[in-house]
N, C-alpha and C. Protein backbone atom coordinates (compact mmCIF):
# COMPACT_ATOMS: atom_id res chain seq x y z
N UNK A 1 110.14 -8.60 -75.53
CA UNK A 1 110.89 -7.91 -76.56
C UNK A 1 110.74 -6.41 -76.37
N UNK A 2 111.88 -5.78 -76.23
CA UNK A 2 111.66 -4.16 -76.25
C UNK A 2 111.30 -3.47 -77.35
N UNK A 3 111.13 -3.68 -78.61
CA UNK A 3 111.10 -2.99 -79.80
C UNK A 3 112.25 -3.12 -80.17
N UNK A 4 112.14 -2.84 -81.67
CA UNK A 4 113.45 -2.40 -82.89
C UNK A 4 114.93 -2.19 -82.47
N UNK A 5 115.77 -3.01 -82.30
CA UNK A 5 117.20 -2.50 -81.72
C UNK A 5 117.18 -1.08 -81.90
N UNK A 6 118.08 -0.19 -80.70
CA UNK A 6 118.99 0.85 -80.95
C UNK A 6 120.57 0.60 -81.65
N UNK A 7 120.62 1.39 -82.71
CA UNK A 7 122.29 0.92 -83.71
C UNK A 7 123.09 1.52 -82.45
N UNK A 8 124.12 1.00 -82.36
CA UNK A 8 124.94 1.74 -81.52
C UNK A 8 126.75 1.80 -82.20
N UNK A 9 127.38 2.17 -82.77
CA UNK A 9 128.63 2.08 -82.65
C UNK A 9 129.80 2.01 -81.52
N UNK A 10 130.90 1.43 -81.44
CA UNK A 10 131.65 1.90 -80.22
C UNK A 10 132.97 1.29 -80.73
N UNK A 11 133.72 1.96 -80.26
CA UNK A 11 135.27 1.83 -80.62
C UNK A 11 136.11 1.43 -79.35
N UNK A 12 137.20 0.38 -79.92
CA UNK A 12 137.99 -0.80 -78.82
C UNK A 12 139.32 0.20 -79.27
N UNK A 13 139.48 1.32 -78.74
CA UNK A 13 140.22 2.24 -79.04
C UNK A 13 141.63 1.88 -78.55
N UNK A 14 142.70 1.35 -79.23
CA UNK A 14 144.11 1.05 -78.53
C UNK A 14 145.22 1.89 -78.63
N UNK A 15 145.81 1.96 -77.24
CA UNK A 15 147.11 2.80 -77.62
C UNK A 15 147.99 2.31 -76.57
N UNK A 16 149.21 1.95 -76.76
CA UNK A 16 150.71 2.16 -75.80
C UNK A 16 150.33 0.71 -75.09
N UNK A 17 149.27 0.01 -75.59
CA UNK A 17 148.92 -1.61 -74.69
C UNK A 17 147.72 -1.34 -73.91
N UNK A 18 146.98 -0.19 -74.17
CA UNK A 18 145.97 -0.51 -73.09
C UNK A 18 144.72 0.23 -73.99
N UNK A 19 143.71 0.00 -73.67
CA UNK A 19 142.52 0.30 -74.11
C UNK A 19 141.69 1.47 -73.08
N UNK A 20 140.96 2.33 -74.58
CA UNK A 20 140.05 3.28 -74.13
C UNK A 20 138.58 2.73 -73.28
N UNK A 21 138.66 3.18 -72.51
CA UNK A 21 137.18 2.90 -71.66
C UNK A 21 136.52 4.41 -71.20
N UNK A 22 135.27 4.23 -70.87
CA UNK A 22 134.15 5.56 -70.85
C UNK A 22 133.22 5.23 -69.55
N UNK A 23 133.16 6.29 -68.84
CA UNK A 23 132.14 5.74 -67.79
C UNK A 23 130.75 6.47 -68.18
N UNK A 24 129.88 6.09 -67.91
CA UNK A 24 128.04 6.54 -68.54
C UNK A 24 127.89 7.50 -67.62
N UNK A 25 127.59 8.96 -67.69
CA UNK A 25 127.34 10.26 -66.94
C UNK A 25 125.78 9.67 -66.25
N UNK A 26 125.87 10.26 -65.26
CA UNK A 26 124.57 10.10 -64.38
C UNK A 26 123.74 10.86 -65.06
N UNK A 27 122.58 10.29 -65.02
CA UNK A 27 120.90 10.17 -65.78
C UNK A 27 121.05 9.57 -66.63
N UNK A 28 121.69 8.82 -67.60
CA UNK A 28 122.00 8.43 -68.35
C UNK A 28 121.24 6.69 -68.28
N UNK A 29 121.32 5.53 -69.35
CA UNK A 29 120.43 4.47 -69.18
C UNK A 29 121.78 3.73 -69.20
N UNK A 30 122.33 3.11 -67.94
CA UNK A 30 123.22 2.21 -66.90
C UNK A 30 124.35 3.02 -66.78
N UNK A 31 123.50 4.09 -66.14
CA UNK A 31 124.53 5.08 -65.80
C UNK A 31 126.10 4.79 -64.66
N UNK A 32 126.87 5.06 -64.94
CA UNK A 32 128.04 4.50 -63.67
C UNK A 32 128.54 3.16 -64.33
N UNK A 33 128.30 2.89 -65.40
CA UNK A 33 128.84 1.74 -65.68
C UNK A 33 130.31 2.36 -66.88
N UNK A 34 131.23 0.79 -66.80
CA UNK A 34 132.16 1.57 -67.77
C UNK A 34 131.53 0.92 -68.99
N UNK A 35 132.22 1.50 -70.07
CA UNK A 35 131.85 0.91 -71.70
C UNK A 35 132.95 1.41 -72.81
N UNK A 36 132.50 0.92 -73.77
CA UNK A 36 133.86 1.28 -74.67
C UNK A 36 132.96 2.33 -75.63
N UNK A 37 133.70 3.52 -75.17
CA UNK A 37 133.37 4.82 -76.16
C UNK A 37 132.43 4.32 -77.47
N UNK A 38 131.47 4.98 -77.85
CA UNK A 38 130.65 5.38 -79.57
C UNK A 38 129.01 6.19 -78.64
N UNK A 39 128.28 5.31 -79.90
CA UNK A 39 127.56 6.10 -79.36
C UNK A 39 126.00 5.62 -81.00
N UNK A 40 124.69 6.07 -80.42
CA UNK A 40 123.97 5.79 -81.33
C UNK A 40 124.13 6.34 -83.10
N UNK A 41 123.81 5.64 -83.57
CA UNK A 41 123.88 5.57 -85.48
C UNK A 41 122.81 6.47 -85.37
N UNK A 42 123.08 7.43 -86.88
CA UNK A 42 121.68 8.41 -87.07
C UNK A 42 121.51 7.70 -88.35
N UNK A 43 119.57 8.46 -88.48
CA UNK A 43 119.60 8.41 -90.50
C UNK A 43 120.74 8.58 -90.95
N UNK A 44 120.82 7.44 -92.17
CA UNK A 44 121.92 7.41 -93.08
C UNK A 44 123.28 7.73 -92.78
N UNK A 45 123.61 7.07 -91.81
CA UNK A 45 124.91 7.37 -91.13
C UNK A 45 125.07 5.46 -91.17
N UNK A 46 126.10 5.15 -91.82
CA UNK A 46 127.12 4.47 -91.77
C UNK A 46 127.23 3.74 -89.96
N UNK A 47 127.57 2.71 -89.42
CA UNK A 47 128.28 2.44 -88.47
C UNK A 47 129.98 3.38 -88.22
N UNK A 48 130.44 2.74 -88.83
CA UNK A 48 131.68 3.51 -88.52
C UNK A 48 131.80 5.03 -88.90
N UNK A 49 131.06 5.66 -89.72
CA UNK A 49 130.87 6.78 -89.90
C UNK A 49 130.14 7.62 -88.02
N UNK A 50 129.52 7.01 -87.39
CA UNK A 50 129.04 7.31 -86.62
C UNK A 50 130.10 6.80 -85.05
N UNK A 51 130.66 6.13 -85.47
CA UNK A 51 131.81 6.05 -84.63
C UNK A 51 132.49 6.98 -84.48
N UNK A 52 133.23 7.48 -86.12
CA UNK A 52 134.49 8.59 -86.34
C UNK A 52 133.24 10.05 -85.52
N UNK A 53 132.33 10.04 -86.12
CA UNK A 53 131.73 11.34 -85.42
C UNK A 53 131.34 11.36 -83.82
N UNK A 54 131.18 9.95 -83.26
CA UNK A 54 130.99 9.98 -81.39
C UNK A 54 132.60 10.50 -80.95
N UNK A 55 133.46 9.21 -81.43
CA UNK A 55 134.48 9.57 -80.88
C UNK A 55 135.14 11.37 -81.31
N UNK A 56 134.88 11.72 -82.03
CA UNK A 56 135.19 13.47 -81.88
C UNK A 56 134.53 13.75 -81.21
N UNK A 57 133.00 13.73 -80.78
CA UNK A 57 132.55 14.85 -80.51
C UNK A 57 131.99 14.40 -78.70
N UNK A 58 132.14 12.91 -78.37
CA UNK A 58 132.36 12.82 -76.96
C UNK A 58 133.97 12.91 -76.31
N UNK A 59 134.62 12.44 -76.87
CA UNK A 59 136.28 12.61 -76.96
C UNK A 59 137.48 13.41 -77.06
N UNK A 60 136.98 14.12 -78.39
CA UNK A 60 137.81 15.25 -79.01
C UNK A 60 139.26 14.34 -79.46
N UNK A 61 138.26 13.30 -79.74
CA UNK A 61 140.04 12.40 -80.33
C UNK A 61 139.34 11.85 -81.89
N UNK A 62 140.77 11.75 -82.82
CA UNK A 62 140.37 10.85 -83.78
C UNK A 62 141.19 9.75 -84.21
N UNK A 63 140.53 9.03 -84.71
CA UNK A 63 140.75 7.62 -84.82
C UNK A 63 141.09 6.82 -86.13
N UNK A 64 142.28 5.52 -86.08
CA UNK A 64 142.11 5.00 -87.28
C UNK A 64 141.55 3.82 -86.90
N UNK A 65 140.51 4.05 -88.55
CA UNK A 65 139.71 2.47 -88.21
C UNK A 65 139.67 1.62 -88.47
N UNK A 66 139.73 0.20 -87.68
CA UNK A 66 140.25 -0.74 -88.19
C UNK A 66 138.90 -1.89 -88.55
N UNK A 67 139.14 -2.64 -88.38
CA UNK A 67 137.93 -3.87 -88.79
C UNK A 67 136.93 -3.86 -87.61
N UNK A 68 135.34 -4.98 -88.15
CA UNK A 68 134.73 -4.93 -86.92
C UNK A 68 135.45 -6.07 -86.05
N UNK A 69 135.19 -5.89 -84.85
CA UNK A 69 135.67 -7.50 -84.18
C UNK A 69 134.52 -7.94 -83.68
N UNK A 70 133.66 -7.42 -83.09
CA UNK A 70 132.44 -8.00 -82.25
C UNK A 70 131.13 -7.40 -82.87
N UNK A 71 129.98 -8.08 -83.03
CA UNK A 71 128.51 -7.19 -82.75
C UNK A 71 127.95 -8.10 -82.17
N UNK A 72 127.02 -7.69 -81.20
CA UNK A 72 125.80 -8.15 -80.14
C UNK A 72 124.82 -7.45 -79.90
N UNK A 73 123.66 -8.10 -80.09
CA UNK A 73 122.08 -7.79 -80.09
C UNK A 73 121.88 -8.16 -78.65
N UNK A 74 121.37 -6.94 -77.86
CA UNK A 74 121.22 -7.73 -76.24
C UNK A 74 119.65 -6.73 -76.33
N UNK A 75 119.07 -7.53 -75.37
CA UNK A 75 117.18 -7.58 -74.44
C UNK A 75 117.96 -6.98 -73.50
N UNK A 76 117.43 -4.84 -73.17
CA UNK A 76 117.46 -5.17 -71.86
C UNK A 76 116.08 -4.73 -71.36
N UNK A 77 115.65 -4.99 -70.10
CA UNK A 77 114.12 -4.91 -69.85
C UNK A 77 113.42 -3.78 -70.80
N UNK A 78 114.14 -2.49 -70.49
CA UNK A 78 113.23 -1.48 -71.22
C UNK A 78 113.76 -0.68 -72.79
N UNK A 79 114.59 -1.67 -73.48
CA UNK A 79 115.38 -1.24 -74.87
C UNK A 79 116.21 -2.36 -75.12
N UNK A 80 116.53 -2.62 -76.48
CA UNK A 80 117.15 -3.24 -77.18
C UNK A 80 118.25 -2.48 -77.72
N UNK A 81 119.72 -3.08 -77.96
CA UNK A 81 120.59 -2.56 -78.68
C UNK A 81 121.28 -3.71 -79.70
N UNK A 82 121.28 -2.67 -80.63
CA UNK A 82 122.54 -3.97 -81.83
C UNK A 82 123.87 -3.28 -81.16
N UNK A 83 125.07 -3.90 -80.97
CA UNK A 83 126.43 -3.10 -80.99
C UNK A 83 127.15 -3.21 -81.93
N UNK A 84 127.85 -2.94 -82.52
CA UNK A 84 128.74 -3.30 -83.52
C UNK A 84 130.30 -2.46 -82.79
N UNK A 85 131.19 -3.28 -82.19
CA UNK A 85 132.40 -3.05 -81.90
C UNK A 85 133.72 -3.02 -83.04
N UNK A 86 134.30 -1.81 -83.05
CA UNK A 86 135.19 -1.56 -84.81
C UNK A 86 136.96 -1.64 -83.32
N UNK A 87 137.95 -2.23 -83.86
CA UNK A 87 139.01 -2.21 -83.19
C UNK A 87 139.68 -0.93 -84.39
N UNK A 88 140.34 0.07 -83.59
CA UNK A 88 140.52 1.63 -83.71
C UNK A 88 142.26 1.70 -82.71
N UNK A 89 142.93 2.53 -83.45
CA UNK A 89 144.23 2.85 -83.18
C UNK A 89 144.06 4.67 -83.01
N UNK A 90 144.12 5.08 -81.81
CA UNK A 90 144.00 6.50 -81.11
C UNK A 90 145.36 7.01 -82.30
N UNK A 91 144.84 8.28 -82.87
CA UNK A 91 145.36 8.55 -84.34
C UNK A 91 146.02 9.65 -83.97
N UNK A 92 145.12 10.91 -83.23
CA UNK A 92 145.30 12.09 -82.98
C UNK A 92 144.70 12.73 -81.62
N UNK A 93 145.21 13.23 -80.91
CA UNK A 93 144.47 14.37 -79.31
C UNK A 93 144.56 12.89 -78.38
N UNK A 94 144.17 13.62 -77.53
CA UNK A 94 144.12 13.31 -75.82
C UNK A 94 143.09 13.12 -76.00
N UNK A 95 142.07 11.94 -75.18
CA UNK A 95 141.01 11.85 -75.01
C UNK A 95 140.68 13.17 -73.69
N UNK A 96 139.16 13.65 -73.80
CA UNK A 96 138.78 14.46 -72.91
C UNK A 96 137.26 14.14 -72.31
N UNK A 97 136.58 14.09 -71.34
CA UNK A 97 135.77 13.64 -70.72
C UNK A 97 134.58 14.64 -71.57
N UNK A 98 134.07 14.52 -72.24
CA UNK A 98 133.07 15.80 -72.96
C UNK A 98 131.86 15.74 -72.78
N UNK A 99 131.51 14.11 -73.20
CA UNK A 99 130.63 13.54 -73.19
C UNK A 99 130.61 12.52 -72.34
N UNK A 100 130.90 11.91 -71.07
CA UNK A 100 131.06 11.14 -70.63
C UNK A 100 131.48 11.54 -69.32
N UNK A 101 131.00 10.57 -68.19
CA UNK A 101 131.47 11.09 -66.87
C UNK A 101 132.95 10.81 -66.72
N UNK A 102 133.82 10.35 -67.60
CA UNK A 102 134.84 9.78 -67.13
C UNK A 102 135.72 8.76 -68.14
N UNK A 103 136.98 8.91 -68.40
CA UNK A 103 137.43 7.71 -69.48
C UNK A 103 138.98 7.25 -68.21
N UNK A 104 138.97 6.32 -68.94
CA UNK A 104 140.47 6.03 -68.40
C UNK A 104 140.99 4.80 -69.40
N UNK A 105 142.58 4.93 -69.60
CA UNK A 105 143.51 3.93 -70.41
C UNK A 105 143.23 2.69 -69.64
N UNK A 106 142.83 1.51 -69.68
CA UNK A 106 142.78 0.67 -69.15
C UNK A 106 143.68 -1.05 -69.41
N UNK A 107 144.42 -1.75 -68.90
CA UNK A 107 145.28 -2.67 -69.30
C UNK A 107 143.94 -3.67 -69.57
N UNK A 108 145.01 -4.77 -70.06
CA UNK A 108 144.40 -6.21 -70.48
C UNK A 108 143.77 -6.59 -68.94
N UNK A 109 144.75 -6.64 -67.97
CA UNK A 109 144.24 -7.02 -66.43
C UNK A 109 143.50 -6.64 -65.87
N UNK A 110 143.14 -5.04 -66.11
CA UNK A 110 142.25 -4.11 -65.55
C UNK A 110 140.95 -3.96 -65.72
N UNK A 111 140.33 -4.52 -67.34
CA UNK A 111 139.29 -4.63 -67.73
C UNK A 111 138.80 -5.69 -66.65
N UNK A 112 138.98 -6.23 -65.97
CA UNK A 112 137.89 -6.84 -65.37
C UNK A 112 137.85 -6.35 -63.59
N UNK A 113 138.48 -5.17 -63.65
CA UNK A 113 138.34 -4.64 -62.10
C UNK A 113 137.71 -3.57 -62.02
N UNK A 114 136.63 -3.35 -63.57
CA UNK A 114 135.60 -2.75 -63.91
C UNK A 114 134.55 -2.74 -64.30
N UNK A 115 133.00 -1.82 -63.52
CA UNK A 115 131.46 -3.15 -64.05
C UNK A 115 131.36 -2.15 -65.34
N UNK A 116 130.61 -3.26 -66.33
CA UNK A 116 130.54 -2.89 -67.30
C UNK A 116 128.84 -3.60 -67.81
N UNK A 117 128.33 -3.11 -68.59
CA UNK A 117 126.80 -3.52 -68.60
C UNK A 117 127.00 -5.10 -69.46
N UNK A 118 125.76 -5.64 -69.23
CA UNK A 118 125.63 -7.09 -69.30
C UNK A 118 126.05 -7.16 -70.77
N UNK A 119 125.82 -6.16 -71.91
CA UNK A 119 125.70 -6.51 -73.34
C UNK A 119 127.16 -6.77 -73.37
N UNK A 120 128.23 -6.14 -72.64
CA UNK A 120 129.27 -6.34 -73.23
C UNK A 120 130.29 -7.81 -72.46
N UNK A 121 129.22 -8.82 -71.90
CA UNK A 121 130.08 -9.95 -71.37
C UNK A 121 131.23 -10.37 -72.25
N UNK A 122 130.23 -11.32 -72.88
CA UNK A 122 130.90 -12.13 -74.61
C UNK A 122 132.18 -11.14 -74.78
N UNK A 123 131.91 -10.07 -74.84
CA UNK A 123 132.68 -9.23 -75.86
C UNK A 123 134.18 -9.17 -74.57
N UNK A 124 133.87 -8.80 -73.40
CA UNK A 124 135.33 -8.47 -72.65
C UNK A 124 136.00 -9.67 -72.85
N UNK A 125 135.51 -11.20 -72.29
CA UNK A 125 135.62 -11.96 -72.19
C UNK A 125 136.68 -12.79 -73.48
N UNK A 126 136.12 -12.26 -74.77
CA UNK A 126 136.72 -12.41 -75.77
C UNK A 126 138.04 -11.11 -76.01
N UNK A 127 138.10 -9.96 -75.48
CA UNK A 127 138.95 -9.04 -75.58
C UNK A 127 140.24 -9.62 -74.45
N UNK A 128 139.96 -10.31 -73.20
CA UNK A 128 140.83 -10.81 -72.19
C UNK A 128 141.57 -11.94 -73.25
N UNK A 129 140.75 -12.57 -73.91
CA UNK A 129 141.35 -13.72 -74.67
C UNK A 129 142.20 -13.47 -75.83
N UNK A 130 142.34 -12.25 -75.97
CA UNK A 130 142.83 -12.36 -77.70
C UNK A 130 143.97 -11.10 -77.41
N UNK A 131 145.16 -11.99 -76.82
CA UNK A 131 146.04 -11.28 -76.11
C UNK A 131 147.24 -10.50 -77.06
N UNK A 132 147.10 -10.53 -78.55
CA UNK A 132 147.79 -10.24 -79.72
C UNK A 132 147.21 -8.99 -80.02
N UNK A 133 146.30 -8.56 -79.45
CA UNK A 133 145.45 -6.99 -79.36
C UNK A 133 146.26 -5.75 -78.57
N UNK A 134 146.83 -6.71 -77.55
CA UNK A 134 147.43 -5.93 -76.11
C UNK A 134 148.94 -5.51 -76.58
N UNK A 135 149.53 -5.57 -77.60
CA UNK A 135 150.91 -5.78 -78.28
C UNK A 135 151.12 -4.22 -78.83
């Protein structure tokens, strides 16, 4: 057991049929991997409150928010994370790389011609499946 989950927020950010994705800046913990934009919960910060504030301030975009669809508690050797995934409609701005080595619009097909860390299997797996998202 690593200790106490890390909260994490992250947003399944959709626009025009394809989804926001983020690549992890080098030094970073699974760095080079892709993931879906947020970012850790502070004191008394809300989940989605801490969403609306990652996605501004790694992004420079804001967001409407929609329901959760996914959370997962994953072991990894040296930390624990809770996720809580919120499905989000790109509201306002261009996404911009700020915080992040890298984003790109990604299709329904494309998500899987990208590595992405183990916590988020379940979750793509279920995003490939639920093809009324991609609309």
């Amino acid at each position: 057991m690593a200790g106490k989950p890390i909260d994490v927020a992250a947003g399944l950010v959709f626009h025009q049929q394809k989804l926001l994705i983020t690549q992890r800046p080098a030094g970073a913990h699974l760095a080079g991997l892709w993931e879906f934009p947020g970012g850790k919960r502070e004191a008394g910060e809300s989940f989605e409150e801490c969403l609306v504030r990652e996605l501004r301030e790694e992004l420079a975009i804001e967001v409407a928010l929609g329901q959760r669809f996914e959370e997962i508690t994953h072991e990894y050797p040296e930390l624990s994370v809770r996720l809580k995934f919120f499905l989000c409609r790109l509201a306002k701005g261009e996404p911009r790389a700020i915080g992040c080595a890298a984003f790109k619009w990604a299709t329904r097909d494309g998500l899987a011609k990208r590595n992405f860390p183990p916590a988020d299997e379940r979750l793509l797996r279920r995003l490939v499946d639920s093809e009324p998202l991609w609309r």
